[in-house]
Protein backbone atom coordinates (compact mmCIF):
# COMPACT_ATOMS: atom_id res chain seq x y z
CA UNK A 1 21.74 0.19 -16.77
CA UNK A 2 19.82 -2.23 -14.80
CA UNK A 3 18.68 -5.97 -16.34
CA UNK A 4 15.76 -7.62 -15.71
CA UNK A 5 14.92 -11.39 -16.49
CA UNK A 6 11.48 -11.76 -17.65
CA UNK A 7 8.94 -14.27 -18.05
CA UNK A 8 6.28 -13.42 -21.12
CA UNK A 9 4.15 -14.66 -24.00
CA UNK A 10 3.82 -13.82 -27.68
CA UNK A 11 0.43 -13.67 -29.64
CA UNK A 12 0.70 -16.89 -29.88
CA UNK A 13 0.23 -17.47 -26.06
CA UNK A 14 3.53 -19.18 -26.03
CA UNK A 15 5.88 -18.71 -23.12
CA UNK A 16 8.96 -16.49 -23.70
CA UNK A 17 11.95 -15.86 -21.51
CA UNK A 18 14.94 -13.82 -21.20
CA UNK A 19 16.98 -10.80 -20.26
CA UNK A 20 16.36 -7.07 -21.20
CA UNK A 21 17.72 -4.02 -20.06
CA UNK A 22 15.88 -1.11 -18.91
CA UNK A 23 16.08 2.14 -16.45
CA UNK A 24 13.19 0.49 -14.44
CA UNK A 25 10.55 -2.42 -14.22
CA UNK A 26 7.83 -0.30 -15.97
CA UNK A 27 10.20 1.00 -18.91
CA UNK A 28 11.31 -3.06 -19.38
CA UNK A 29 7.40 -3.96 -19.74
CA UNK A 30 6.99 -0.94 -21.80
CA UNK A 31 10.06 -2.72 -24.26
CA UNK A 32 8.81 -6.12 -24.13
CA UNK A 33 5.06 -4.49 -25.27
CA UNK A 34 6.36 -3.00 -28.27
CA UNK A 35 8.04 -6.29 -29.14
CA UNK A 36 4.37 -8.01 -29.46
CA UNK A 37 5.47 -9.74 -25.97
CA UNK A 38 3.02 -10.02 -22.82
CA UNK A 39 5.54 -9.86 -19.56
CA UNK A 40 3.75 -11.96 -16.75
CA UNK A 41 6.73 -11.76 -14.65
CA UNK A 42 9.21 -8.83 -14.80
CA UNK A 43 12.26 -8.99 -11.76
CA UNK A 44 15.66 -7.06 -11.90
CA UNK A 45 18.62 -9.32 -11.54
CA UNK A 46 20.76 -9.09 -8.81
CA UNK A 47 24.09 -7.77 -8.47
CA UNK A 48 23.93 -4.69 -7.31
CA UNK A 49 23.55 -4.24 -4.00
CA UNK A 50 20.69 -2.88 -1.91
CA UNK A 51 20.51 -0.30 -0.04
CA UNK A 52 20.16 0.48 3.61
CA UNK A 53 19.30 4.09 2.98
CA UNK A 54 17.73 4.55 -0.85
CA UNK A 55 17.67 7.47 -2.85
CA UNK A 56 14.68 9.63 -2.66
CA UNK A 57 12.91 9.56 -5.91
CA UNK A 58 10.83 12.66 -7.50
CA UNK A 59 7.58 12.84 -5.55
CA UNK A 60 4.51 14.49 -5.64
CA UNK A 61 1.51 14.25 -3.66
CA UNK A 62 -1.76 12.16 -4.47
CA UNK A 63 -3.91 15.16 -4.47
CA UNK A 64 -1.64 17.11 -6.67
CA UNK A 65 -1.62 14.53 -9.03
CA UNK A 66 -5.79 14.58 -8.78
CA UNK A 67 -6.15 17.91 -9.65
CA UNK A 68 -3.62 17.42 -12.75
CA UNK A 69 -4.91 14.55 -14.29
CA UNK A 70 -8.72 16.52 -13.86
CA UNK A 71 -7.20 19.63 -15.61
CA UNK A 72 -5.39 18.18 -18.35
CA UNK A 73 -8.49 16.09 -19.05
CA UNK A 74 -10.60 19.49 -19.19
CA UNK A 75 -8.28 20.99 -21.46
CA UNK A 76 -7.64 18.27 -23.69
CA UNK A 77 -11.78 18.17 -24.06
CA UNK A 78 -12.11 21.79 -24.64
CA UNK A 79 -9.50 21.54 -27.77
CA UNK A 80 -6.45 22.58 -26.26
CA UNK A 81 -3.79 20.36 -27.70
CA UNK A 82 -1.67 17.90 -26.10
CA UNK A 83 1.73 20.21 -26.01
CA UNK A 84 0.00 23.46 -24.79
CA UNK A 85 -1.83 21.39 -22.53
CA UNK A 86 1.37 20.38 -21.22
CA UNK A 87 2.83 23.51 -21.50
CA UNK A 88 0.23 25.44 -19.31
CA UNK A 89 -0.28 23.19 -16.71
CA UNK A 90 3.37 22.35 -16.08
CA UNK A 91 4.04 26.59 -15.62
CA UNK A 92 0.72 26.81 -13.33
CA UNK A 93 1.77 23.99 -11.00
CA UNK A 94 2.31 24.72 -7.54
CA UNK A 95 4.48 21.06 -7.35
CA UNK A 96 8.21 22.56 -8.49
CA UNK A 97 9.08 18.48 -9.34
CA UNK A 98 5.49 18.26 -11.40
CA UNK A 99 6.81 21.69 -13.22
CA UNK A 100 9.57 19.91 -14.13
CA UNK A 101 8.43 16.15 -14.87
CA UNK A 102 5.88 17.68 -17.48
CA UNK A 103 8.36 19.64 -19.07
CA UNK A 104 10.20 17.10 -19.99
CA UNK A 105 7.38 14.98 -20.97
CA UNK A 106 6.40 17.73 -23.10
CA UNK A 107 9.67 17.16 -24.90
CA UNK A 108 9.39 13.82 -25.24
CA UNK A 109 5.92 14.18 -26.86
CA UNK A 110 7.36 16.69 -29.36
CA UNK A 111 9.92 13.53 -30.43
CA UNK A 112 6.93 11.62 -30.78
CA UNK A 113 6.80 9.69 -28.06
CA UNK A 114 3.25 8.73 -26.18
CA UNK A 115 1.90 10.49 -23.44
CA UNK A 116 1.61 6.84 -21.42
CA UNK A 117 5.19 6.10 -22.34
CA UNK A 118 6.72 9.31 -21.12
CA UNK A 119 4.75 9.10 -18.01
CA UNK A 120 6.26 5.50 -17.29
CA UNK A 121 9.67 7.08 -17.38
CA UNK A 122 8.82 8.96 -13.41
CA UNK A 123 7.48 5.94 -11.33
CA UNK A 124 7.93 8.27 -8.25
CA UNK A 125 5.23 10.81 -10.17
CA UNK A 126 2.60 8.47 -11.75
CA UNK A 127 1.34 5.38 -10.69
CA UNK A 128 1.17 2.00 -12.48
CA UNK A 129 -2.85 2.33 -12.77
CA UNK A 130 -2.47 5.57 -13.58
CA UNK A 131 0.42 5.53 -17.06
CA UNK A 132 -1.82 2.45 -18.05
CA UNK A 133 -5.19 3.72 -17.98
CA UNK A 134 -3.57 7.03 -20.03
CA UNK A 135 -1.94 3.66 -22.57
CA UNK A 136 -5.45 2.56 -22.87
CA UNK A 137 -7.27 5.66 -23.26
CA UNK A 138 -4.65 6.96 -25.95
CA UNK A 139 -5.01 3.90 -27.95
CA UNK A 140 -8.55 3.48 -27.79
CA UNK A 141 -9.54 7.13 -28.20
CA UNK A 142 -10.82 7.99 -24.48
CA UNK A 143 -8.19 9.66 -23.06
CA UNK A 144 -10.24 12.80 -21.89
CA UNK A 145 -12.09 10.14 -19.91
CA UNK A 146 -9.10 7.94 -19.01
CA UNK A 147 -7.66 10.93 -16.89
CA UNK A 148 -11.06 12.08 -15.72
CA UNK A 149 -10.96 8.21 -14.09
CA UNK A 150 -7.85 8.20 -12.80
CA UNK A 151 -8.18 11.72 -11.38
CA UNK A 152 -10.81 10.25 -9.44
CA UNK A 153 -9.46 7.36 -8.38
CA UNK A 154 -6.37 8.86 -6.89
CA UNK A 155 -8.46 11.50 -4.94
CA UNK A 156 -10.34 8.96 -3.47
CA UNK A 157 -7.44 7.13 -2.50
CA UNK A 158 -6.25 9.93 -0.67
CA UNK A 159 -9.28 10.95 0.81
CA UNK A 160 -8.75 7.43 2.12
CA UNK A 161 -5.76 8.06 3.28
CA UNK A 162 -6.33 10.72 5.31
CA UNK A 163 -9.52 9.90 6.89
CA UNK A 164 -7.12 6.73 8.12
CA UNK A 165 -4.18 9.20 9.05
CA UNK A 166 -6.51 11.58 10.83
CA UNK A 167 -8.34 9.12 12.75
CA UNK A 168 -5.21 7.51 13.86
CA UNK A 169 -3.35 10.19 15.17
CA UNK A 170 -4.89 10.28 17.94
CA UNK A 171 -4.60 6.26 19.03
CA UNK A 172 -0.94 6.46 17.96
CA UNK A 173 -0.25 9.94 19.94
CA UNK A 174 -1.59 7.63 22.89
CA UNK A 175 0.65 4.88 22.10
CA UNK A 176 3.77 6.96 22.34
CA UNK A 177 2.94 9.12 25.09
CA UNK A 178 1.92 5.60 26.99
CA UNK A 179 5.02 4.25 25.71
CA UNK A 180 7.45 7.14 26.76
CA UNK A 181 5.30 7.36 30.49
CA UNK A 182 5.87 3.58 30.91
CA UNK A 183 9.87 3.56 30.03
CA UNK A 184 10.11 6.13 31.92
CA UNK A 185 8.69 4.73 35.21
CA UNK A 186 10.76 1.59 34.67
CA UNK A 187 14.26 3.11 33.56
CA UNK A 188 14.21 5.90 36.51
CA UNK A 189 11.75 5.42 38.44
CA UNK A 190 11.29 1.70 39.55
CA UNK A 191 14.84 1.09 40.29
CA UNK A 192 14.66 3.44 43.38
CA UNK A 193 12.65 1.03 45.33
CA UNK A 194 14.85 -1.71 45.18
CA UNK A 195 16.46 -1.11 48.34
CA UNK A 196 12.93 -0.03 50.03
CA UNK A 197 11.50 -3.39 49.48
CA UNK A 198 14.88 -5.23 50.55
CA UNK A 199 13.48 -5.91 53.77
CA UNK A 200 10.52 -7.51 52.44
CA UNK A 201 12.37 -9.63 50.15
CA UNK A 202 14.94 -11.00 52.82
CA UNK A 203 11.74 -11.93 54.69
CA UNK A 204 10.30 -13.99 51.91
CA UNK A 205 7.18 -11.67 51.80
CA UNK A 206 8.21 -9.84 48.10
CA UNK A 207 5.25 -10.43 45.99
CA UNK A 208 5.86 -11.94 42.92
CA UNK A 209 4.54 -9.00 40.53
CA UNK A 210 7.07 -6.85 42.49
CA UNK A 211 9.90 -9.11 41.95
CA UNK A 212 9.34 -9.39 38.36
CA UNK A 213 8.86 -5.71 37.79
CA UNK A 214 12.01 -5.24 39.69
CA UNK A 215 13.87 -7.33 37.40
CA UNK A 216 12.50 -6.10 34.40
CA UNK A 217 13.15 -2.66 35.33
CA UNK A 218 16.78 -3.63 36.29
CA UNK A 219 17.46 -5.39 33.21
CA UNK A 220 15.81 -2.05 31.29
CA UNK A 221 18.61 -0.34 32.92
CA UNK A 222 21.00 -2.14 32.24
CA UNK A 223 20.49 -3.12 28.48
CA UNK A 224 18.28 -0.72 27.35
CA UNK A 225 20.80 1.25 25.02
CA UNK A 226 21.65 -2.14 23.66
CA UNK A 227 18.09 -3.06 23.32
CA UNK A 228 17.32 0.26 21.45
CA UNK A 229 20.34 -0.41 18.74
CA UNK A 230 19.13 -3.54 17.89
CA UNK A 231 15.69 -2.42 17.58
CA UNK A 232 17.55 -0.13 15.19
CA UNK A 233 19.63 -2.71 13.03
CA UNK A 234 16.38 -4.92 12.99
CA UNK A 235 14.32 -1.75 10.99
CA UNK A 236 17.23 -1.34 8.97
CA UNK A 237 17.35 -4.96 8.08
CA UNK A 238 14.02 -5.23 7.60
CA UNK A 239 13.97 -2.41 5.14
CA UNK A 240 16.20 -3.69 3.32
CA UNK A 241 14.24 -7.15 2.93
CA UNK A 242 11.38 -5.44 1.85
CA UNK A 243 13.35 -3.29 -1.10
CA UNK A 244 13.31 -7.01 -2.58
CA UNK A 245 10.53 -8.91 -5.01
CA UNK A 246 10.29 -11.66 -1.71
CA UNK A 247 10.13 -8.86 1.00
CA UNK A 248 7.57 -6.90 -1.38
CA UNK A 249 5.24 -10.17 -1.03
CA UNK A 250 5.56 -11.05 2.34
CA UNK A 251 5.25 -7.94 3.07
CA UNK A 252 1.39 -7.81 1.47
CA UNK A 253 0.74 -10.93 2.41
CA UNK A 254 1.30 -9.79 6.21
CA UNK A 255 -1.18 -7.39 5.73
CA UNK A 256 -3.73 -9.19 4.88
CA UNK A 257 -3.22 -11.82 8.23
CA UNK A 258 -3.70 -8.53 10.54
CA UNK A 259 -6.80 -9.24 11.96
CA UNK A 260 -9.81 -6.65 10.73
CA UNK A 261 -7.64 -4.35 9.15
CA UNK A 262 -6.56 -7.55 6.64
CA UNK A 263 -10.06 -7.77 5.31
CA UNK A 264 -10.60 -3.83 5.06
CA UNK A 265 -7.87 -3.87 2.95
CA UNK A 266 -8.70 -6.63 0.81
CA UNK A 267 -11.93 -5.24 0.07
CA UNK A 268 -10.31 -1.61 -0.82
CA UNK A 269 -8.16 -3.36 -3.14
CA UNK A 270 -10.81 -5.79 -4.96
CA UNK A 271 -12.87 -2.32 -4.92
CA UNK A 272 -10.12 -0.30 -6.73
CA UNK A 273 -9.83 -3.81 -9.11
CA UNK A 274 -13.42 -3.63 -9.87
CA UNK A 275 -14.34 -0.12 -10.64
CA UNK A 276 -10.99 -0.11 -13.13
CA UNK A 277 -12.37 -2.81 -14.97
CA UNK A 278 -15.35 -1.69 -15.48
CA UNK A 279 -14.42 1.66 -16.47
CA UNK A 280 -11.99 -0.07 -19.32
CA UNK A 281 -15.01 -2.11 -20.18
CA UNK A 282 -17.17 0.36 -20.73
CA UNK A 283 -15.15 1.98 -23.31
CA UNK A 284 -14.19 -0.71 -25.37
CA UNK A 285 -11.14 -2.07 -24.06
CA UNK A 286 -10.47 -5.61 -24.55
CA UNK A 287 -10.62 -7.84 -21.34
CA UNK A 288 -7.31 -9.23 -21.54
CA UNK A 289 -5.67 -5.70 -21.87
CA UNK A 290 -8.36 -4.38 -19.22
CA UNK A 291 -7.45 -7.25 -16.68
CA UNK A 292 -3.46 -6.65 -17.55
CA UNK A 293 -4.28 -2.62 -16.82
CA UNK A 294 -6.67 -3.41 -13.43
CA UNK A 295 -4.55 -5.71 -12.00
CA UNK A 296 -1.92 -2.48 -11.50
CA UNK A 297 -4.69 -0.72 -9.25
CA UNK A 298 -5.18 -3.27 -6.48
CA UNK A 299 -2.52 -1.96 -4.55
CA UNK A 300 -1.57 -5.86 -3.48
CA UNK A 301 0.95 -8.34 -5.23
CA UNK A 302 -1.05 -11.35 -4.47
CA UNK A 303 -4.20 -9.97 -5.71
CA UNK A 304 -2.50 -8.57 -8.31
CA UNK A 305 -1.07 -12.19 -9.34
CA UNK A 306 -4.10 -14.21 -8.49
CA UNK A 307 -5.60 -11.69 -11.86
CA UNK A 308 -2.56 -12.71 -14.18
CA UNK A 309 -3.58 -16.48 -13.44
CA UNK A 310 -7.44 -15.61 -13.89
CA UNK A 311 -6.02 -13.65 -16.97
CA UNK A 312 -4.31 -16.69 -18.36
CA UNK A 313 -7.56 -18.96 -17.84
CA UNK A 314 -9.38 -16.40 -20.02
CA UNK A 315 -6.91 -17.02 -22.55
CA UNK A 316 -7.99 -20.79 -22.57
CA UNK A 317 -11.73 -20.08 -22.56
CA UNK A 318 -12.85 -19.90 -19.20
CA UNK A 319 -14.94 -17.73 -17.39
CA UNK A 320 -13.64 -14.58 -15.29
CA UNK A 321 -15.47 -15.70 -11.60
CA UNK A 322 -13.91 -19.32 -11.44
CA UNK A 323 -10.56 -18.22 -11.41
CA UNK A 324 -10.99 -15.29 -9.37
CA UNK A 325 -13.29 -17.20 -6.90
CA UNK A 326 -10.94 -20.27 -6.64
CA UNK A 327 -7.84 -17.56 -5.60
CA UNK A 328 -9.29 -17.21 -2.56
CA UNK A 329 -8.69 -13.08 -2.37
CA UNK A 330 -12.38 -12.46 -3.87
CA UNK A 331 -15.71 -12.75 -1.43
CA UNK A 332 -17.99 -15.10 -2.61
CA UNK A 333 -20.85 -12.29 -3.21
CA UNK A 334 -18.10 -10.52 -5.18
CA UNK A 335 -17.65 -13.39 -7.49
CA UNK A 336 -21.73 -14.34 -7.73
CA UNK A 337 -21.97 -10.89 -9.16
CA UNK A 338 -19.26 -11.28 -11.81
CA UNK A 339 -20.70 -14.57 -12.99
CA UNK A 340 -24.09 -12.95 -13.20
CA UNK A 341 -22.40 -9.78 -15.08
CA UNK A 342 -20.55 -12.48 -17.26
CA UNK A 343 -24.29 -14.25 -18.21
CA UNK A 344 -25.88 -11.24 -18.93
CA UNK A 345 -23.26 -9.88 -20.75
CA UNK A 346 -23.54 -6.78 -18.56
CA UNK A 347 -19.95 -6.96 -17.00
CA UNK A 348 -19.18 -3.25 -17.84
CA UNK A 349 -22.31 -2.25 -15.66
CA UNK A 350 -21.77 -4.64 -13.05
CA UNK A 351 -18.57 -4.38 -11.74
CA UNK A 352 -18.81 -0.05 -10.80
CA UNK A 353 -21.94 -1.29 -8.96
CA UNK A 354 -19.65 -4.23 -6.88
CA UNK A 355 -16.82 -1.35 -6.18
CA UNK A 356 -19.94 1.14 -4.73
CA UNK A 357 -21.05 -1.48 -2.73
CA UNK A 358 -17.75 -2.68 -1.32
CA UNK A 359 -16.28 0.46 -0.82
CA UNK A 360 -19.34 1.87 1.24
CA UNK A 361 -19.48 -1.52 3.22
CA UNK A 362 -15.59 -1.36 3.78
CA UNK A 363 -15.95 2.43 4.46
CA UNK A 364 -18.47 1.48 7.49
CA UNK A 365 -15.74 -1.26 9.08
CA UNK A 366 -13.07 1.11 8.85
CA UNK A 367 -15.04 3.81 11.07
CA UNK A 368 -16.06 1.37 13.49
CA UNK A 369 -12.81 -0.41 13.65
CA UNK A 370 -10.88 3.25 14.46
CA UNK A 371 -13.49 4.45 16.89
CA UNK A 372 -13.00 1.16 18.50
CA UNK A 373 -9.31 1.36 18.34
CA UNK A 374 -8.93 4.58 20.04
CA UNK A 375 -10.47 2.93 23.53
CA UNK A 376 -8.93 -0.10 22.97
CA UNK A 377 -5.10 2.14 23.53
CA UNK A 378 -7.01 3.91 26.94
CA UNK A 379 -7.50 0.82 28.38
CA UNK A 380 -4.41 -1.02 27.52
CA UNK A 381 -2.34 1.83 28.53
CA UNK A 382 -4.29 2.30 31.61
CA UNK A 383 -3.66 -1.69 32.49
CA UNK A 384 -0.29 -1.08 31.94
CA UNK A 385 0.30 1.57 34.59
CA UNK A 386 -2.04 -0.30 36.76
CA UNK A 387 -0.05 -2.67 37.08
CA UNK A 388 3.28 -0.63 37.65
CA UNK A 389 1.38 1.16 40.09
CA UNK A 390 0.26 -2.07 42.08
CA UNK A 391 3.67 -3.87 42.00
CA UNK A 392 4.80 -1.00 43.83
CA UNK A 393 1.96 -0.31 46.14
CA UNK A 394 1.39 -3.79 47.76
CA UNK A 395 4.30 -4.11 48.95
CA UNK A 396 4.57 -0.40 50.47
CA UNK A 397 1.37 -1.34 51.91
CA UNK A 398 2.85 -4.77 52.79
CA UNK A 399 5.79 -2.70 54.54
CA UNK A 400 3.75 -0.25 56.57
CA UNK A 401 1.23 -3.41 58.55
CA UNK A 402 4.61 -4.89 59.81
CA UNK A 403 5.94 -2.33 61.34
């Protein structure tokens, strides 16, 4: 079994360290909770290896998992009990890997285990946001609600999702289409008027966009297996780096640097951040535990550890905005709002407002930047032959006045 060195407090708020062994991060938070400890910083130790090629893990898809948590919400609030909830829903589902991860939850809820817990135990099934929103709603007697939330939340999320995957599919189509075309020309096609223009170069009067297309296409030709394997090893290897806690951060903190898409998906994630919170506010939840639960549905490390510091400045008395404000992740109209929630003691009501707002503005940018983007691939690909075209015609054209 896997061991993981952690980083935690006790009630106390003092700071706790050590080693614990678990299946998987989630289960080793879910073992330092139930010792009255707070992990802040949960990270498997190394020593064993990573892999180029990981196991798959049980799967299901996001809009599967809408529709579940949205029918065992209904059925839970219509009186059906917890096992026969299970029960039902797990020999109705069209997902044979859901059929089977509920019916062994259901099992583990007959041992008298909680629902949260036993979700924790399939990380490839249920989200972070997801088993603790079910924690919260279990323990503070809103789970109908809870799962009504989250079945939201993850159906917009992958209505998201595929308005993005839809819209690109044509600009990527054009990219590798372009791509292939382009190879193409310079691999097999190019080549063959190297000894056509042989004249021209002896003469001096090769242009230079020729000669440079010339060599690039012989240097294609030559390498290009070799240039293809490496391109190869370097996904492989960069796979591999991003299986790890470093790669995992770099790895969101790239996305945030790609320019327009970086801020779209900052906003989503502050969005998703604020809308949890105030749901967990609304019904009762305490902020510390409804930061610790939010923080899981930003979809970003950093954001997600720029909240454990603001969480930590709570703990010493200070308001919510400075923190999140001084992190640098949060717009400024974002945080004027959560001091004015914070004033008014209207926090709860606030924050589903910010997440409307944001996600409608963001929506808007994300429409114009893929309506934008699909033009953008025309004309570069056009350039592109363009200038194939042209490095071959001049000097055709070039060859035909001399004679």
């Amino acid at each position: 079994m896997p061991s993981f060195s952690y980083t935690a407090r006790d009630l106390t708020g003092k700071a706790v360290t050590g080693v614990i062994e678990a299946a998987s991060a989630r289960e080793a938070t879910t073992l330092l909770s139930a010792k009255d400890l707070f992990p802040t910083k949960v990270t498997e130790k190394s020593g064993g290896g990573l892999n180029l090629f990981p196991g798959r893990k049980k799967k299901v898809k996001g809009q599967t998992m809408a529709v579940f948590y949205s029918q065992l919400a209904s059925l839970l609030r219509s009186g059906v009990p917890m096992i026969r909830s299970l029960t039902l829903l797990g020999n109705q589902s069209a997902a044979p890997v859901l059929g089977e991860v509920l019916t062994e939850i259901k099992s583990r809820v007959e041992d008298g285990e909680t629902l949260g817990d036993a979700m924790a135990r399939y990380p490839g099934v249920f989200s972070d946001m997801g088993v603790n929103m079910v924690r919260a709603g279990t323990e503070g007697g809103f789970l109908e609600d809870a799962l009504d939330r989250v079945g939201v939340f993850t159906e917009l999320q992958e209505d998201l999702k595929g308005r993005t995957v839809s819209a690109m599919a044509y600009p990527t189509f054009l990219f590798a289409v372009g791509t292939v075309v382009i190879s193409g020309l310079l691999v097999f096609f190019v080549p063959k008027f190297d000894m056509l223009f042989d004249r021209l170069r002896k003469k001096g009067e090769m242009p230079a966009m020729t000669e440079w297309l010339l060599l690039f296409s012989n240097f294609l030709q030559s390498f290009g297996l070799l240039i293809l394997i490496a391109m190869v090893v370097v996904f492989l290897l960069i796979r591999m780096h991003l299986q790890t806690e470093i790669g995992k951060d770099r790895a969101d903190r790239w996305k945030l640097k790609i320019p327009v898409l970086g801020d779209i998906l900052m906003n989503l994630s502050v969005a998703r951040f604020c809308r949890v919170l105030g749901t967990l506010l609304g019904n009762g939840v305490p902020i510390l535990k409804s930061l610790d639960i939010s923080r899981s549905a930003t979809g970003n490390r950093l954001l997600s550890q720029s909240i454990g510091d603001a969480t930590e400045n709570i703990r010493s008395g200070e308001s919510l905005a400075k923190p999140l404000g001084d992190s640098g992740y949060f717009p400024m109209s974002v945080v004027e709002m959560i001091r004015v929630g914070e004033e008014s003691n209207s926090l709860d009501r606030v924050l589903p407002d910010i997440a409307d707002s944001l996600e409608k503005r963001t929506f808007r940018r994300l429409d114009l930047f893929v309506r934008l983007l699909e033009p953008l691939m025309l004309l570069v690909m056009a350039i592109l032959v363009l200038a194939v075209v042209m490095a071959l015609l001049i000097p055709v054209l070039k060859s035909s006045t001399t004679l």
